[in-house]
PDB file of N, CA and C in Angstrom:
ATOM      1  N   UNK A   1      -0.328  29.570  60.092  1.00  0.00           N
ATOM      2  CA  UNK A   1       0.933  29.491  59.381  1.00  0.00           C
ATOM      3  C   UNK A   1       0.730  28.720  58.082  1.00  0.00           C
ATOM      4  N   UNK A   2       1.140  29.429  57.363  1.00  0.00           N
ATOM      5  CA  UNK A   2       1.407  28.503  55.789  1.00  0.00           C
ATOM      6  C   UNK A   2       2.338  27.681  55.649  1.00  0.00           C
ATOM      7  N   UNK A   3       2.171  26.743  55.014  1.00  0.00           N
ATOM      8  CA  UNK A   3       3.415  25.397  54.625  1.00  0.00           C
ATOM      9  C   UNK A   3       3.867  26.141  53.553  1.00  0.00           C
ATOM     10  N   UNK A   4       4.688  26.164  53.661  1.00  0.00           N
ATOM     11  CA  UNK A   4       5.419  26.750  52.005  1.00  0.00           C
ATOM     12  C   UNK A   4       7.166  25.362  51.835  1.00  0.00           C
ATOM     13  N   UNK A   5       7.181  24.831  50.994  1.00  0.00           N
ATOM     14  CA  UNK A   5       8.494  23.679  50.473  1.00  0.00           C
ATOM     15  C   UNK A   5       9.605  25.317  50.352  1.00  0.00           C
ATOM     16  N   UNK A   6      10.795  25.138  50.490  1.00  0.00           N
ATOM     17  CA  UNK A   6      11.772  25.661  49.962  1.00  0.00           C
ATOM     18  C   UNK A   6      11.815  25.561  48.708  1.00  0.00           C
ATOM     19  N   UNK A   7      11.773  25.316  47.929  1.00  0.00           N
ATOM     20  CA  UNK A   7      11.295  25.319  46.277  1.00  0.00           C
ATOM     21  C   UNK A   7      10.429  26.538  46.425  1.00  0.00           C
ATOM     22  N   UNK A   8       9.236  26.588  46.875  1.00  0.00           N
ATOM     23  CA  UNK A   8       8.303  27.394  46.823  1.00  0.00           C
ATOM     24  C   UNK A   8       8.891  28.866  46.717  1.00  0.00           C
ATOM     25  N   UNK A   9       9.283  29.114  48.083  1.00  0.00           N
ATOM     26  CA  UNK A   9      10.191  29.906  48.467  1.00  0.00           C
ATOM     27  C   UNK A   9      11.272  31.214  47.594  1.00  0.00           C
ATOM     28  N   UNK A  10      12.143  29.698  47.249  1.00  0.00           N
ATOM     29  CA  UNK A  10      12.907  30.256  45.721  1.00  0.00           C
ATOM     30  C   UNK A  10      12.179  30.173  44.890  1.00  0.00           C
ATOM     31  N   UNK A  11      10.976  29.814  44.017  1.00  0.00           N
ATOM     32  CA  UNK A  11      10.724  30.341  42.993  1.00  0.00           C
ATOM     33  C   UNK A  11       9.902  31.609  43.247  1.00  0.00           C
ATOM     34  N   UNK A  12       9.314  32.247  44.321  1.00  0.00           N
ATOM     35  CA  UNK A  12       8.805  33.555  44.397  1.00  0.00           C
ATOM     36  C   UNK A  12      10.115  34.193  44.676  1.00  0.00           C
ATOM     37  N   UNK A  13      10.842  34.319  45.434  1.00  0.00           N
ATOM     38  CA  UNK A  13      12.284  34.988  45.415  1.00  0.00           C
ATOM     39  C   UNK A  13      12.914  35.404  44.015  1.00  0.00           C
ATOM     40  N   UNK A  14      12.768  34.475  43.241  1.00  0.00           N
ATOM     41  CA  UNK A  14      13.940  34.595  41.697  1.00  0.00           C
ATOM     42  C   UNK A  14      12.517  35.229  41.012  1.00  0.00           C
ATOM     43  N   UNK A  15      11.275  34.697  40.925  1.00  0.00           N
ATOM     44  CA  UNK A  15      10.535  35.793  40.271  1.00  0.00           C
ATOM     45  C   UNK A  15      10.597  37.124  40.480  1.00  0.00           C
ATOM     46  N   UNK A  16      10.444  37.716  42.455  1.00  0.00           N
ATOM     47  CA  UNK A  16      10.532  39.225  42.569  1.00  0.00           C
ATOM     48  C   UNK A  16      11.939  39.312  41.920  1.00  0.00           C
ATOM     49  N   UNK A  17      13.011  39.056  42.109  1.00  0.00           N
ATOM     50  CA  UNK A  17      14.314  39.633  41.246  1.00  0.00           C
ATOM     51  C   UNK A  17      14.591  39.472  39.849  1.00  0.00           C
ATOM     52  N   UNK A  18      13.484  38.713  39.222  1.00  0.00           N
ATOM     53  CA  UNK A  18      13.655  39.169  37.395  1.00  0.00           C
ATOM     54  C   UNK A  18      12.679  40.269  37.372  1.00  0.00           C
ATOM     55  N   UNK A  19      11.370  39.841  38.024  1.00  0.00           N
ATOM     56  CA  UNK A  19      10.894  41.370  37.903  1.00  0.00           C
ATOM     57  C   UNK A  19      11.143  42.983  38.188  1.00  0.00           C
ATOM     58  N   UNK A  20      12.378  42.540  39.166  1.00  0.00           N
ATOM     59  CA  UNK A  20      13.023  43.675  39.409  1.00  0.00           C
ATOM     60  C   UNK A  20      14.278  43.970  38.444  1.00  0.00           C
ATOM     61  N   UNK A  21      14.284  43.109  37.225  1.00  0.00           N
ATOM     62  CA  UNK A  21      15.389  43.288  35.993  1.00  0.00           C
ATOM     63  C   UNK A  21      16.502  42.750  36.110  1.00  0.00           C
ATOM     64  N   UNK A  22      16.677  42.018  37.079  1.00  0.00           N
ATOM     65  CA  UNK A  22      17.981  41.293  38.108  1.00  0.00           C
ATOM     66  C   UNK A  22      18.026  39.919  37.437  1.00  0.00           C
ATOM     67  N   UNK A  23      18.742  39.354  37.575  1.00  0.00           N
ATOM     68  CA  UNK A  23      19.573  37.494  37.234  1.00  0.00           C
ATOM     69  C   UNK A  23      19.338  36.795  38.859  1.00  0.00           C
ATOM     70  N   UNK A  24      18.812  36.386  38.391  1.00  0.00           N
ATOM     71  CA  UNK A  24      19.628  35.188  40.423  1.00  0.00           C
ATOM     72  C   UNK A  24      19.852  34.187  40.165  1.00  0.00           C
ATOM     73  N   UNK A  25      21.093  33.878  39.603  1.00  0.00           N
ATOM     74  CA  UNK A  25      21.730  32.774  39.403  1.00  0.00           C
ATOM     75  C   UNK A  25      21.980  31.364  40.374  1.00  0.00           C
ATOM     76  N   UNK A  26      21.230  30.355  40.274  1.00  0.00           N
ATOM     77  CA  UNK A  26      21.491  29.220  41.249  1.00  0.00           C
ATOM     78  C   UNK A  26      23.126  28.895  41.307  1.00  0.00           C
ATOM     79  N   UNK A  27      23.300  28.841  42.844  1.00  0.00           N
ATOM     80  CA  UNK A  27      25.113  28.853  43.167  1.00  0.00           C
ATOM     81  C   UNK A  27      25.390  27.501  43.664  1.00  0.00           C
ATOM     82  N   UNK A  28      26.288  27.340  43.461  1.00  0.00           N
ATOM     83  CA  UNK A  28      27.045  26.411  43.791  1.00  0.00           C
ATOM     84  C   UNK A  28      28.774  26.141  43.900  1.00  0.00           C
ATOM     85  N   UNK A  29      29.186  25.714  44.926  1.00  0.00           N
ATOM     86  CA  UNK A  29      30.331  25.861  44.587  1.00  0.00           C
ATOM     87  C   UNK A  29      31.150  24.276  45.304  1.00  0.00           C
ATOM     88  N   UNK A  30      31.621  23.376  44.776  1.00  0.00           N
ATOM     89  CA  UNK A  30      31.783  22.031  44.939  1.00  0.00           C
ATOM     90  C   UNK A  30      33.311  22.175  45.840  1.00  0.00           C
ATOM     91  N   UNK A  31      32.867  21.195  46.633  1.00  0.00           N
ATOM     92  CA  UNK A  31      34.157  21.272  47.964  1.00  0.00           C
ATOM     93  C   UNK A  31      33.962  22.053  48.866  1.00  0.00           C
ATOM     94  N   UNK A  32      32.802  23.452  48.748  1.00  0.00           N
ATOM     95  CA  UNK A  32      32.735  24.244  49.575  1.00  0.00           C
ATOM     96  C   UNK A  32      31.191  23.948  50.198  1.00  0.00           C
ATOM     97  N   UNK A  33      31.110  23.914  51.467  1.00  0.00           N
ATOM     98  CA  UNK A  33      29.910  23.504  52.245  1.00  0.00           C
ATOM     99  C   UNK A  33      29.176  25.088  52.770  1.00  0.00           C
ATOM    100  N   UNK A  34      28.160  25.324  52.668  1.00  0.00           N
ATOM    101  CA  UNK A  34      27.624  25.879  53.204  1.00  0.00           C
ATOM    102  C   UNK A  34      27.161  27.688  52.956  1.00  0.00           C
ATOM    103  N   UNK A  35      27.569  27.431  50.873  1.00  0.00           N
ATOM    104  CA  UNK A  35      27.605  28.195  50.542  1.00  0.00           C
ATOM    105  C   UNK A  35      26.242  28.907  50.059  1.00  0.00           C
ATOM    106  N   UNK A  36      25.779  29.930  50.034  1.00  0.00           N
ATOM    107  CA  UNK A  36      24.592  30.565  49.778  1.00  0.00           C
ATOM    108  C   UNK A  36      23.861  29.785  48.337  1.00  0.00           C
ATOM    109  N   UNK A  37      22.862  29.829  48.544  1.00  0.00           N
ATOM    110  CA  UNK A  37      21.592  29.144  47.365  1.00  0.00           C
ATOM    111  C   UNK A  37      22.052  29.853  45.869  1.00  0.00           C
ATOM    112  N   UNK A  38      21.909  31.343  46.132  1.00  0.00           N
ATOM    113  CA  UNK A  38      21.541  32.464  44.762  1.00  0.00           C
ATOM    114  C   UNK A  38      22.532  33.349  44.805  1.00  0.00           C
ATOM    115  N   UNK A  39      23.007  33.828  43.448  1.00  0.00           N
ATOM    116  CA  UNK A  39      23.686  34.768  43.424  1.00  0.00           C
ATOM    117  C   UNK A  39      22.861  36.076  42.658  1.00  0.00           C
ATOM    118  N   UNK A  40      22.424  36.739  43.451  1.00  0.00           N
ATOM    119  CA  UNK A  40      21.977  37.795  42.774  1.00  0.00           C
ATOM    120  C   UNK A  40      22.512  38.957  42.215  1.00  0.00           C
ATOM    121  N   UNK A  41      22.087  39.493  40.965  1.00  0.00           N
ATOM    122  CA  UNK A  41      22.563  40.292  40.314  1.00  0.00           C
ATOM    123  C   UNK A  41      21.721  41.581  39.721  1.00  0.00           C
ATOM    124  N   UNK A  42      21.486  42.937  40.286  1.00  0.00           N
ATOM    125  CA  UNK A  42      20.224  43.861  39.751  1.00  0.00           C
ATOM    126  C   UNK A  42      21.006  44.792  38.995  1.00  0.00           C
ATOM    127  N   UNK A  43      20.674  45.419  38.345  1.00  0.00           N
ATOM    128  CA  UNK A  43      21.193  46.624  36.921  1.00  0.00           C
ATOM    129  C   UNK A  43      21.940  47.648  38.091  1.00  0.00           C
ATOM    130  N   UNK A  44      23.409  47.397  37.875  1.00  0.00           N
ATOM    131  CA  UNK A  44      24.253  48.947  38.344  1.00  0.00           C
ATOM    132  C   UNK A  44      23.555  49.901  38.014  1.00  0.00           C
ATOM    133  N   UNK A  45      23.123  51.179  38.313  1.00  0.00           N
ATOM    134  CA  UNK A  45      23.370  52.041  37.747  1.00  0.00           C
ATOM    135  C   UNK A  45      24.282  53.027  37.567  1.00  0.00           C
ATOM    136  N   UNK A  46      24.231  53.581  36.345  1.00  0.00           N
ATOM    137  CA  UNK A  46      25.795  54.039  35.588  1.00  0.00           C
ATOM    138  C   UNK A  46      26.655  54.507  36.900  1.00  0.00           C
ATOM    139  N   UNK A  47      26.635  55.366  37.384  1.00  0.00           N
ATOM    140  CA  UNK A  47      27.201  56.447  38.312  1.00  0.00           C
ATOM    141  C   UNK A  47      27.466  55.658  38.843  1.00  0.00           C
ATOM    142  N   UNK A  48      27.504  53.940  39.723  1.00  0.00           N
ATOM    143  CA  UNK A  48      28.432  53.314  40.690  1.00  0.00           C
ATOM    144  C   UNK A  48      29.320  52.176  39.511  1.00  0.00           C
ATOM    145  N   UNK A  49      28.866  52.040  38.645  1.00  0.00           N
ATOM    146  CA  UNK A  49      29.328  50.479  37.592  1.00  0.00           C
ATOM    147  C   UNK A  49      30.797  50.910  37.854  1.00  0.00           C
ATOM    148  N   UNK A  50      31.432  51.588  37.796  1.00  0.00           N
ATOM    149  CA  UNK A  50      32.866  52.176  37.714  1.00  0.00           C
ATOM    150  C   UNK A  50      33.447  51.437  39.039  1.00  0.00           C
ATOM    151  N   UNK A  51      33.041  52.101  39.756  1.00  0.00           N
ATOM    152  CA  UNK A  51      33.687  50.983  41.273  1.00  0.00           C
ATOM    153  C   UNK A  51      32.964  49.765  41.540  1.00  0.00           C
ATOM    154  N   UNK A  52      32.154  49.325  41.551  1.00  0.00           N
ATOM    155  CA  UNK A  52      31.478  47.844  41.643  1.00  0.00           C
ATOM    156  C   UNK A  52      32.471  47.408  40.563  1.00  0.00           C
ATOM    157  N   UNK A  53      32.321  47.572  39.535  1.00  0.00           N
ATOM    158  CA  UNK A  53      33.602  46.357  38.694  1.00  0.00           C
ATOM    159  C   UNK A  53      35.087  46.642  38.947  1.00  0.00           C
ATOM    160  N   UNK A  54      35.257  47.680  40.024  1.00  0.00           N
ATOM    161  CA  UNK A  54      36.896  47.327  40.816  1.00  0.00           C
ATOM    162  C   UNK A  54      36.861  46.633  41.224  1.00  0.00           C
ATOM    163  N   UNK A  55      35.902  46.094  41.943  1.00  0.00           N
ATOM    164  CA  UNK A  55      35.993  45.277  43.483  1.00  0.00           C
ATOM    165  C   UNK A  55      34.929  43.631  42.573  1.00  0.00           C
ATOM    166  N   UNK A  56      34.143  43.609  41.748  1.00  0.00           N
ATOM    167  CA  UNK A  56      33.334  42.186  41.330  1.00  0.00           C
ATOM    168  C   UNK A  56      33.155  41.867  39.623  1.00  0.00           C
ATOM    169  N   UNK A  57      33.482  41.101  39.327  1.00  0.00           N
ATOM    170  CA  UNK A  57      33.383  40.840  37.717  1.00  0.00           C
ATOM    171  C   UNK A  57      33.848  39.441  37.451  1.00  0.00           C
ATOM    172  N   UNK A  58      33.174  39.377  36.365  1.00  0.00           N
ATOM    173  CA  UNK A  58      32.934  37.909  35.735  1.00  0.00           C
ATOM    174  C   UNK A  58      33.884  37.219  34.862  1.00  0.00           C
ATOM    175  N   UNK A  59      34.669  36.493  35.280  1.00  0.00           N
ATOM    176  CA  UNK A  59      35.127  35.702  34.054  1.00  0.00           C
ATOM    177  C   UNK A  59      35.275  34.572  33.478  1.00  0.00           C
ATOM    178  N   UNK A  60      35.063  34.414  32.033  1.00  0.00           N
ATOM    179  CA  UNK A  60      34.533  33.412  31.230  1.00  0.00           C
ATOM    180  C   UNK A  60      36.243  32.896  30.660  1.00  0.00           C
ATOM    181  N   UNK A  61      36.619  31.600  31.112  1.00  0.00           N
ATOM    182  CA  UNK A  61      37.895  30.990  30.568  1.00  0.00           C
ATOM    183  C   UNK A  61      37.855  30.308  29.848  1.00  0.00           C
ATOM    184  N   UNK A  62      38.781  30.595  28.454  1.00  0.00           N
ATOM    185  CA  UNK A  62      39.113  29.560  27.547  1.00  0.00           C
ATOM    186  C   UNK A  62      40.177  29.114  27.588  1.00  0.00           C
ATOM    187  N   UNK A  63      40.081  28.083  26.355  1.00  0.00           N
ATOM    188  CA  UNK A  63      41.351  27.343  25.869  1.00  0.00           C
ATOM    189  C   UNK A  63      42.051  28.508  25.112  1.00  0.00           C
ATOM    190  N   UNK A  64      43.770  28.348  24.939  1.00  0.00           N
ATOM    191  CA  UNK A  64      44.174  29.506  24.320  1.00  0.00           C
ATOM    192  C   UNK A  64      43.108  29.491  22.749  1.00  0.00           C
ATOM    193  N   UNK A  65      42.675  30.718  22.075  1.00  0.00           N
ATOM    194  CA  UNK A  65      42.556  30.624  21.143  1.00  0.00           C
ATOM    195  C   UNK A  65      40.820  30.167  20.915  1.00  0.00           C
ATOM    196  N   UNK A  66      40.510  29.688  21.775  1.00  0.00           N
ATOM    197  CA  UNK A  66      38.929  29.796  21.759  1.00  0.00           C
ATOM    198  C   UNK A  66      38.240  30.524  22.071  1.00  0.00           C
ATOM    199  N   UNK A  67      36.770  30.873  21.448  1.00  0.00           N
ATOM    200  CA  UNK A  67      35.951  31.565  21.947  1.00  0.00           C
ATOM    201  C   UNK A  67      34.575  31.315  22.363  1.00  0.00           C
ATOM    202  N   UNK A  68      33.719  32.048  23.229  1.00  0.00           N
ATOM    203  CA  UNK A  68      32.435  31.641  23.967  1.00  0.00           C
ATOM    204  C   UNK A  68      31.581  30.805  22.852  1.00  0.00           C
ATOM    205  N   UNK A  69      30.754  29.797  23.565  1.00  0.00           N
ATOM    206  CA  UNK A  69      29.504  29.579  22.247  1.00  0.00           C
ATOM    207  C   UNK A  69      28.599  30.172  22.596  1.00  0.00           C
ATOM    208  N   UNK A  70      27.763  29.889  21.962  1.00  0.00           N
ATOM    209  CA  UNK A  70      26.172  31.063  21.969  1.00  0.00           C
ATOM    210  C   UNK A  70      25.602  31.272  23.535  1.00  0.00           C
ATOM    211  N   UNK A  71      25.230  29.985  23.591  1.00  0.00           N
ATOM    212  CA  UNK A  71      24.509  30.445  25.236  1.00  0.00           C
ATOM    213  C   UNK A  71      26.102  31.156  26.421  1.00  0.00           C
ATOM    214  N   UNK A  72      27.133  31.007  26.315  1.00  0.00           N
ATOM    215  CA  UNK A  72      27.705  31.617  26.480  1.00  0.00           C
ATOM    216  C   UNK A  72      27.768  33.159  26.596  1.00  0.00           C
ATOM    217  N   UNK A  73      27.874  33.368  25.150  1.00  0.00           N
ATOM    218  CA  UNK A  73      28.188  34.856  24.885  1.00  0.00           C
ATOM    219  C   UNK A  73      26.336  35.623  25.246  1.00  0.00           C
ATOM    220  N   UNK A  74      25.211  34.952  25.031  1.00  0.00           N
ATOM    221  CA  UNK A  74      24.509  35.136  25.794  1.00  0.00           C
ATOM    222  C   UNK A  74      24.267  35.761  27.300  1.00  0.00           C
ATOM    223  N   UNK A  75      25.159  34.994  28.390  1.00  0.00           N
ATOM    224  CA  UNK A  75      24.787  35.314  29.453  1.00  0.00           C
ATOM    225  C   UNK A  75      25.679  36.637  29.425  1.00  0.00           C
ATOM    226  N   UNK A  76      26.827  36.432  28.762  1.00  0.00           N
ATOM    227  CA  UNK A  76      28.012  37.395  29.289  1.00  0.00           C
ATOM    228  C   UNK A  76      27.022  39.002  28.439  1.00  0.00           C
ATOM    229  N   UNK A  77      26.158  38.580  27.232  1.00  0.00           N
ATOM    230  CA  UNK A  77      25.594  40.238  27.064  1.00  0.00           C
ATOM    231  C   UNK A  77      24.674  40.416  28.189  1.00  0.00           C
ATOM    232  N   UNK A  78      23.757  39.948  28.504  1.00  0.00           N
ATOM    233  CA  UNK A  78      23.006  39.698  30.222  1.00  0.00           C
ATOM    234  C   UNK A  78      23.258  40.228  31.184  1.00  0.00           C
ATOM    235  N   UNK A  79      24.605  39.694  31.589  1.00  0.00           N
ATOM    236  CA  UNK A  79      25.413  40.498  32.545  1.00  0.00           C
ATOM    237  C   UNK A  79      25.929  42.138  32.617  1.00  0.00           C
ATOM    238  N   UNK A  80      26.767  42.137  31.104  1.00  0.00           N
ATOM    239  CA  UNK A  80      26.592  43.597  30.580  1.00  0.00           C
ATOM    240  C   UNK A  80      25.622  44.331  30.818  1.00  0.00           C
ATOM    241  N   UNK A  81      24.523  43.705  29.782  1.00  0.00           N
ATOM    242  CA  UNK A  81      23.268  44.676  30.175  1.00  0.00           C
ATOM    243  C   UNK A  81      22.946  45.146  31.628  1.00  0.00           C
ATOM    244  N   UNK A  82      23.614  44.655  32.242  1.00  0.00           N
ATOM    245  CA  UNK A  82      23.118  44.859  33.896  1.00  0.00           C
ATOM    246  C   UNK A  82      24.007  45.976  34.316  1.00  0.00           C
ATOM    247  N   UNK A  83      25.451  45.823  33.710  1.00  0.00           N
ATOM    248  CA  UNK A  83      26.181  46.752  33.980  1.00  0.00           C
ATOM    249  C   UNK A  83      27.480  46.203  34.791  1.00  0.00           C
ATOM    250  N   UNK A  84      27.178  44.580  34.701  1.00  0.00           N
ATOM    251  CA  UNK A  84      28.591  43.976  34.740  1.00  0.00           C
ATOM    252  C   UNK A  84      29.506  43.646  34.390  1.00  0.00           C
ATOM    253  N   UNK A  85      30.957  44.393  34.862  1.00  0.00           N
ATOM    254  CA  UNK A  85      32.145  43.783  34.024  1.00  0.00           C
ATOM    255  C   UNK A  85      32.367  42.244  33.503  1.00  0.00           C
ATOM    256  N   UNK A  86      32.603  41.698  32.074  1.00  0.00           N
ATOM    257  CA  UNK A  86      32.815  40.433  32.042  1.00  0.00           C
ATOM    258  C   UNK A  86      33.901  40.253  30.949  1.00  0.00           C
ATOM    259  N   UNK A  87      35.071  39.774  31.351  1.00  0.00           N
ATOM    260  CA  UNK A  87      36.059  39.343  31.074  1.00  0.00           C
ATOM    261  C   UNK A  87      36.295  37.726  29.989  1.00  0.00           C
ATOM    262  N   UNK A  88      36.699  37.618  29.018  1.00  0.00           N
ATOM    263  CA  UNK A  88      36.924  36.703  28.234  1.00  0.00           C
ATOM    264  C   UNK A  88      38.380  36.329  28.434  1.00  0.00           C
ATOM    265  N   UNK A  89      38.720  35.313  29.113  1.00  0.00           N
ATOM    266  CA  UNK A  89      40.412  34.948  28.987  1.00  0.00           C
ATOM    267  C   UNK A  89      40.940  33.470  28.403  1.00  0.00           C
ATOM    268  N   UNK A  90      41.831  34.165  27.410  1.00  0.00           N
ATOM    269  CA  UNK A  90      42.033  32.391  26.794  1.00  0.00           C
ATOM    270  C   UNK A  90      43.230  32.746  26.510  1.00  0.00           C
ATOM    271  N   UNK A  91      44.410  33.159  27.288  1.00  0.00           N
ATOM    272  CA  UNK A  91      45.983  32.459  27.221  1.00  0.00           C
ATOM    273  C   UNK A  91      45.970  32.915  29.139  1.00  0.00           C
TER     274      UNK A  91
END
């Protein structure tokens, strides 16, 4: 048996899923216990993007009247490129 750290682990995990063109976003969600490590994300392709963004999509909240900054508007083309809906809301 190999020792492998959990670190280890996830960083071969998030490598196979960029190499597979995918995001795996480290998750977190505060107050909530016991929530999954990664959120993974691989390229829709066209023919389902239509119903996957009925049912999952992203949104980025502003102040009324503001807009994303760079690393921002960054992830949100990222996501696109993948073929995810992402939403900008500021009122």
């Amino acid at each position: 048996m190999i020792f492998m750290y959990e670190s280890d682990v996830e960083n071969k995990y998030c490598r196979l899923i960029r190499n597979s063109g995918g995001i795996a976003y480290k998750f977190t969600s505060p107050g909530r216990r016991g929530v999954p490590d990664r959120l993974i994300i691989l390229p829709i392709p066209e023919e389902h993007q239509e119903l996957i963004n009925k049912y999952v999509w992203f949104v980025e909240l502003k102040a009324p009247g503001k807009k994303p900054k760079k690393h921002q508007l960054n992830e949100i083309r990222a996501l696109q490129k993948l073929g995810m809906r992402v939403d900008v809301v500021d009122k």
